[in-house]
C-alpha atoms as a PDB file:
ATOM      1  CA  UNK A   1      -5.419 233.481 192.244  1.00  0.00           C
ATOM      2  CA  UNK A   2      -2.392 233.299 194.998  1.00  0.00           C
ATOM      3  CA  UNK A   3      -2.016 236.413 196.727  1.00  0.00           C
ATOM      4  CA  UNK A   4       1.324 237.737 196.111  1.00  0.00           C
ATOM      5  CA  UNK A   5       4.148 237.853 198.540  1.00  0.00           C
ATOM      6  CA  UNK A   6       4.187 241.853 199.944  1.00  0.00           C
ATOM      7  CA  UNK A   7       8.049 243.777 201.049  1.00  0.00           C
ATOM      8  CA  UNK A   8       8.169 245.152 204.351  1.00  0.00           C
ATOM      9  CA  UNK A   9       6.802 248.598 203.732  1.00  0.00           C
ATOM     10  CA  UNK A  10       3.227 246.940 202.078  1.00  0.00           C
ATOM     11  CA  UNK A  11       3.236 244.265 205.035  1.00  0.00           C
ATOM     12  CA  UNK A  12       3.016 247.979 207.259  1.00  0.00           C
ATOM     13  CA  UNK A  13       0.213 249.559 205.179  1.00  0.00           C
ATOM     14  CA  UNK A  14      -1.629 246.067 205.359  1.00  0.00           C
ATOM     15  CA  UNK A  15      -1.311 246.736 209.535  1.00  0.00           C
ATOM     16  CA  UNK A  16      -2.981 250.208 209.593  1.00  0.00           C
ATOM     17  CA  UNK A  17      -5.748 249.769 211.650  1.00  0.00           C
ATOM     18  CA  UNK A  18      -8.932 249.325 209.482  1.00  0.00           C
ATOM     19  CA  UNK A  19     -10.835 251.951 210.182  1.00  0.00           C
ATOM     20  CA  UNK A  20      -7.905 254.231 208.691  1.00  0.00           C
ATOM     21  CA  UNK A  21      -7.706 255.685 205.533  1.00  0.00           C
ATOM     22  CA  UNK A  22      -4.865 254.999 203.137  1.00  0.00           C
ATOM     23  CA  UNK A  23      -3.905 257.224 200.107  1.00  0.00           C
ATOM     24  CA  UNK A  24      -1.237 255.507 198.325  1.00  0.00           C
ATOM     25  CA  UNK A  25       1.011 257.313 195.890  1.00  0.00           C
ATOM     26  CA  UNK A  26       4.229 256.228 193.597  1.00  0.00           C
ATOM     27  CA  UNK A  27       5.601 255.134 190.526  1.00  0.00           C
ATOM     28  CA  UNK A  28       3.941 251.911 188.046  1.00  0.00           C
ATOM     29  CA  UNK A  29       5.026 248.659 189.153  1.00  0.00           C
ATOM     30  CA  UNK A  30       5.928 250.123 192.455  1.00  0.00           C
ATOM     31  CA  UNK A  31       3.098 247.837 194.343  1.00  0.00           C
ATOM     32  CA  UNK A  32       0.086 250.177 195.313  1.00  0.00           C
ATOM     33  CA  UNK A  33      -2.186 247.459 193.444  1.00  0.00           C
ATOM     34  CA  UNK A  34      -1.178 244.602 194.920  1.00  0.00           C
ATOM     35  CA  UNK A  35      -1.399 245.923 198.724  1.00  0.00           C
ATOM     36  CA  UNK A  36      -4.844 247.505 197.781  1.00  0.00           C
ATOM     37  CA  UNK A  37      -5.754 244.053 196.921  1.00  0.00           C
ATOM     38  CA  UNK A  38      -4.555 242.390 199.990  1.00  0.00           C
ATOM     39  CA  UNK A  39      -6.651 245.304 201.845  1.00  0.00           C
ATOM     40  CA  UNK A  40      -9.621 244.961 200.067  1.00  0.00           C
ATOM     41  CA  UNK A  41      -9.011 241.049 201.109  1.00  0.00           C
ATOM     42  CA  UNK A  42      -9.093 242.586 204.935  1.00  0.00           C
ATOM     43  CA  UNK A  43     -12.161 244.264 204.148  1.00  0.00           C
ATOM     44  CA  UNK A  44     -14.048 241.520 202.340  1.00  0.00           C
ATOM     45  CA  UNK A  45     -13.190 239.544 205.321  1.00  0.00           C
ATOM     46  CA  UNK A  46     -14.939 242.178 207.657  1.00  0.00           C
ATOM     47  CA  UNK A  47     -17.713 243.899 205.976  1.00  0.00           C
ATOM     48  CA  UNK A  48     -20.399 242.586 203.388  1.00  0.00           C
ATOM     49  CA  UNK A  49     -19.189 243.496 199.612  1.00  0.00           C
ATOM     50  CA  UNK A  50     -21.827 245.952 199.293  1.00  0.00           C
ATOM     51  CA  UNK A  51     -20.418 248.283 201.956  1.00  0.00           C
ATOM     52  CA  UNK A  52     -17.247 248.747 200.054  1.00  0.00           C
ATOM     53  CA  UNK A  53     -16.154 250.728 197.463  1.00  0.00           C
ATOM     54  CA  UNK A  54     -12.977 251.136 195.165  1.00  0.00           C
ATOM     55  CA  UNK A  55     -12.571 254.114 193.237  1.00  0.00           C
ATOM     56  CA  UNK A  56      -9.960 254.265 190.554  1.00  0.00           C
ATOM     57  CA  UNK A  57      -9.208 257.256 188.464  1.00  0.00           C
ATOM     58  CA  UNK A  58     -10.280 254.952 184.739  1.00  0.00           C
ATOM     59  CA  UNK A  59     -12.217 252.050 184.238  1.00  0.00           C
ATOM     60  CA  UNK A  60      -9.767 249.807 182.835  1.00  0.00           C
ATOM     61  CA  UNK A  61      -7.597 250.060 186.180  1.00  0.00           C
ATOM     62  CA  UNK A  62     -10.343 248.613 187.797  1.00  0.00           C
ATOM     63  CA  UNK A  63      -9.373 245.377 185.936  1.00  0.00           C
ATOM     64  CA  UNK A  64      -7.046 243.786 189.116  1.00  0.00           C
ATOM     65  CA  UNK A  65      -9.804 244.339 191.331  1.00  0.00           C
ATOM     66  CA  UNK A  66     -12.543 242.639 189.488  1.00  0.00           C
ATOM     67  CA  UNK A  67     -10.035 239.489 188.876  1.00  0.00           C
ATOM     68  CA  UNK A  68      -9.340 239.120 192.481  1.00  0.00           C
ATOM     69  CA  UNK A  69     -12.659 239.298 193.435  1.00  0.00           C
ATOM     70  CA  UNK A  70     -13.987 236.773 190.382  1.00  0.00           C
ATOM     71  CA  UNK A  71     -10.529 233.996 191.702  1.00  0.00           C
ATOM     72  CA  UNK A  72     -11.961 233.949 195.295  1.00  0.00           C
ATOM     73  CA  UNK A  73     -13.547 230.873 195.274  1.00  0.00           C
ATOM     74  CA  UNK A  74     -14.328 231.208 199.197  1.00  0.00           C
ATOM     75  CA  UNK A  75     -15.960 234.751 199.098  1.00  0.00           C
ATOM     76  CA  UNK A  76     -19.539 234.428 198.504  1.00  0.00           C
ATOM     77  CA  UNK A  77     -20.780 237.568 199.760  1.00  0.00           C
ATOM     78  CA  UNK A  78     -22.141 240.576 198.171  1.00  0.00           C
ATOM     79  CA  UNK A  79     -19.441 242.599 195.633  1.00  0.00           C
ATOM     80  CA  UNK A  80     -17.837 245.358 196.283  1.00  0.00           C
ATOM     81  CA  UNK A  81     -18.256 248.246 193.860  1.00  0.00           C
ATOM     82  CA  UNK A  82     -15.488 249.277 191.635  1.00  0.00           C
ATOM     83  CA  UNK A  83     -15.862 252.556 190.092  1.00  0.00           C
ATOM     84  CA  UNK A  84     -14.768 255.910 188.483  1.00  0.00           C
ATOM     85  CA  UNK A  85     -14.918 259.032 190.134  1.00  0.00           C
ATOM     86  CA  UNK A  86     -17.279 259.539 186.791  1.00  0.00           C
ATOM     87  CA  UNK A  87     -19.499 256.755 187.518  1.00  0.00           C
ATOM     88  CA  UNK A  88     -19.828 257.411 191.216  1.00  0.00           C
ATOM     89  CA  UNK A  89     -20.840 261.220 189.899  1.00  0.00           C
ATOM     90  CA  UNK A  90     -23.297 259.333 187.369  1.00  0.00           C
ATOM     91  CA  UNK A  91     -24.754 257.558 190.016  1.00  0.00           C
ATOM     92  CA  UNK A  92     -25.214 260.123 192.149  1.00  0.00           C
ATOM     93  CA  UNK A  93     -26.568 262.355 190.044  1.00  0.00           C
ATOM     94  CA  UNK A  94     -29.470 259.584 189.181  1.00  0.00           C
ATOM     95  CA  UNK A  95     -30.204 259.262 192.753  1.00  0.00           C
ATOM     96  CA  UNK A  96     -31.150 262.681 193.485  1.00  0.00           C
ATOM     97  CA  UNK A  97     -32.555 263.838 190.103  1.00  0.00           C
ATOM     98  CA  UNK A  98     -36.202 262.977 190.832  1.00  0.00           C
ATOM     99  CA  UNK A  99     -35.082 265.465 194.081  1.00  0.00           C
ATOM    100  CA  UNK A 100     -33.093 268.572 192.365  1.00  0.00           C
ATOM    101  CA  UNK A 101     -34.483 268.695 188.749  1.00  0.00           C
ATOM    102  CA  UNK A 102     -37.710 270.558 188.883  1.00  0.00           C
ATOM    103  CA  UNK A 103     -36.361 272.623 191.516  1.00  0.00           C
ATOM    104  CA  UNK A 104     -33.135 273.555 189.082  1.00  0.00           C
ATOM    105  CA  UNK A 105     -35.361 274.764 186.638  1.00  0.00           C
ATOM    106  CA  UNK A 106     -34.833 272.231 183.569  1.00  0.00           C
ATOM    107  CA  UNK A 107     -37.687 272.323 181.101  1.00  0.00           C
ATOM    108  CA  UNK A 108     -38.251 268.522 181.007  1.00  0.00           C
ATOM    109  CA  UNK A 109     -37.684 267.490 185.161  1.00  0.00           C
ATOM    110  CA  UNK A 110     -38.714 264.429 184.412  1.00  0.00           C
ATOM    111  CA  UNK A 111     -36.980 263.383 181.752  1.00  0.00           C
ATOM    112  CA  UNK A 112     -33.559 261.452 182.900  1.00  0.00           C
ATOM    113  CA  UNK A 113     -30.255 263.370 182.565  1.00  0.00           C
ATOM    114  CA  UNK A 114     -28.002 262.483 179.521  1.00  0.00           C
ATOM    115  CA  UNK A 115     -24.346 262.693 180.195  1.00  0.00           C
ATOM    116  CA  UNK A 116     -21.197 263.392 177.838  1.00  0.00           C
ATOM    117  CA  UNK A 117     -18.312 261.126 177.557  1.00  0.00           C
ATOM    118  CA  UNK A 118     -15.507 262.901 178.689  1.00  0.00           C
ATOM    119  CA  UNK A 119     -14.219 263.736 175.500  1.00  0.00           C
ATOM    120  CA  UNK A 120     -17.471 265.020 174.071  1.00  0.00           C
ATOM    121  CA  UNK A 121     -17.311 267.629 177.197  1.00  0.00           C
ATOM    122  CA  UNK A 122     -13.729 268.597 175.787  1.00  0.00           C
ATOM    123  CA  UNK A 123     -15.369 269.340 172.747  1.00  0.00           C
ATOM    124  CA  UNK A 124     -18.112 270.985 173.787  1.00  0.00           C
ATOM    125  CA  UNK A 125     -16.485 273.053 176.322  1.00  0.00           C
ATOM    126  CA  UNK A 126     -13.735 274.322 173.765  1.00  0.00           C
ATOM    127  CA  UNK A 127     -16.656 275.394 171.887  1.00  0.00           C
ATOM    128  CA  UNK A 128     -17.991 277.516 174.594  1.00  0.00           C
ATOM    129  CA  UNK A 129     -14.990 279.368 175.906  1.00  0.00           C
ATOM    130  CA  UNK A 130     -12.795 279.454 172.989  1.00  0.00           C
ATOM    131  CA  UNK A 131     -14.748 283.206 172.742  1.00  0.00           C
ATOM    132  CA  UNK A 132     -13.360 284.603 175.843  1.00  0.00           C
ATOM    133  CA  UNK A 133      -9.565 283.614 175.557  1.00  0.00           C
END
């Protein structure tokens, strides 16, 4: 996969110093994708895989990352992680459960937490306020 050739105002994002955040904003098809990629390139170039992480707001966007990463027939370190805001929460959330659960007061501690998809939620949370509109 050849990396693709960046304008002027990507080439400047690509020189903020690396240990400086970047919070990209603008219109589809406007670039932000392909000079993440080239960063994440910097990164994978200075850190092991497993100290990075992409979040993007849906899985599917995600997509880009994981091809770059799978065409880089020189990288053979550890992967970066590529996740949701929900799955980071998910994750989270299954770290510390053993930790917060019994002290929360849920009748079953040690039973795992079961999560809602995010329409389910909707749904359930209509049902629960609808009452006090």
């Amino acid at each position: 996969m050849e990396p693709e050739t960046l304008n002027f105002d990507q080439e400047r994002l690509l020189n903020i110093p690396i240990n400086k955040s970047v919070f990209l904003v603008g219109e589809a098809g406007s670039g932000k994708t392909s000079v993440a990629i080239a960063r994440l390139d910097q990164f994978l170039l200075n850190f092991p895989g497993h100290q990075i992480l992409v979040i993007v707001p849906q899985r599917s966007l995600g997509k880009p990352y994981i091809d770059y990463i799978n065409h880089q027939f020189q990288f053979s370190g550890s992967l970066p992680a590529i996740w949701t805001l929900g799955s980071l929460t998910r994750r989270m959330v299954g770290l510390f459960w053993p930790v917060i659960s019994k002290e929360a007061g849920f009748s079953n501690p040690f039973h795992p937490p079961q999560f809602l998809s995010s329409e389910t939620a909707q749904y359930c949370m209509e049902k629960a306020i609808t009452h006090l509109l």
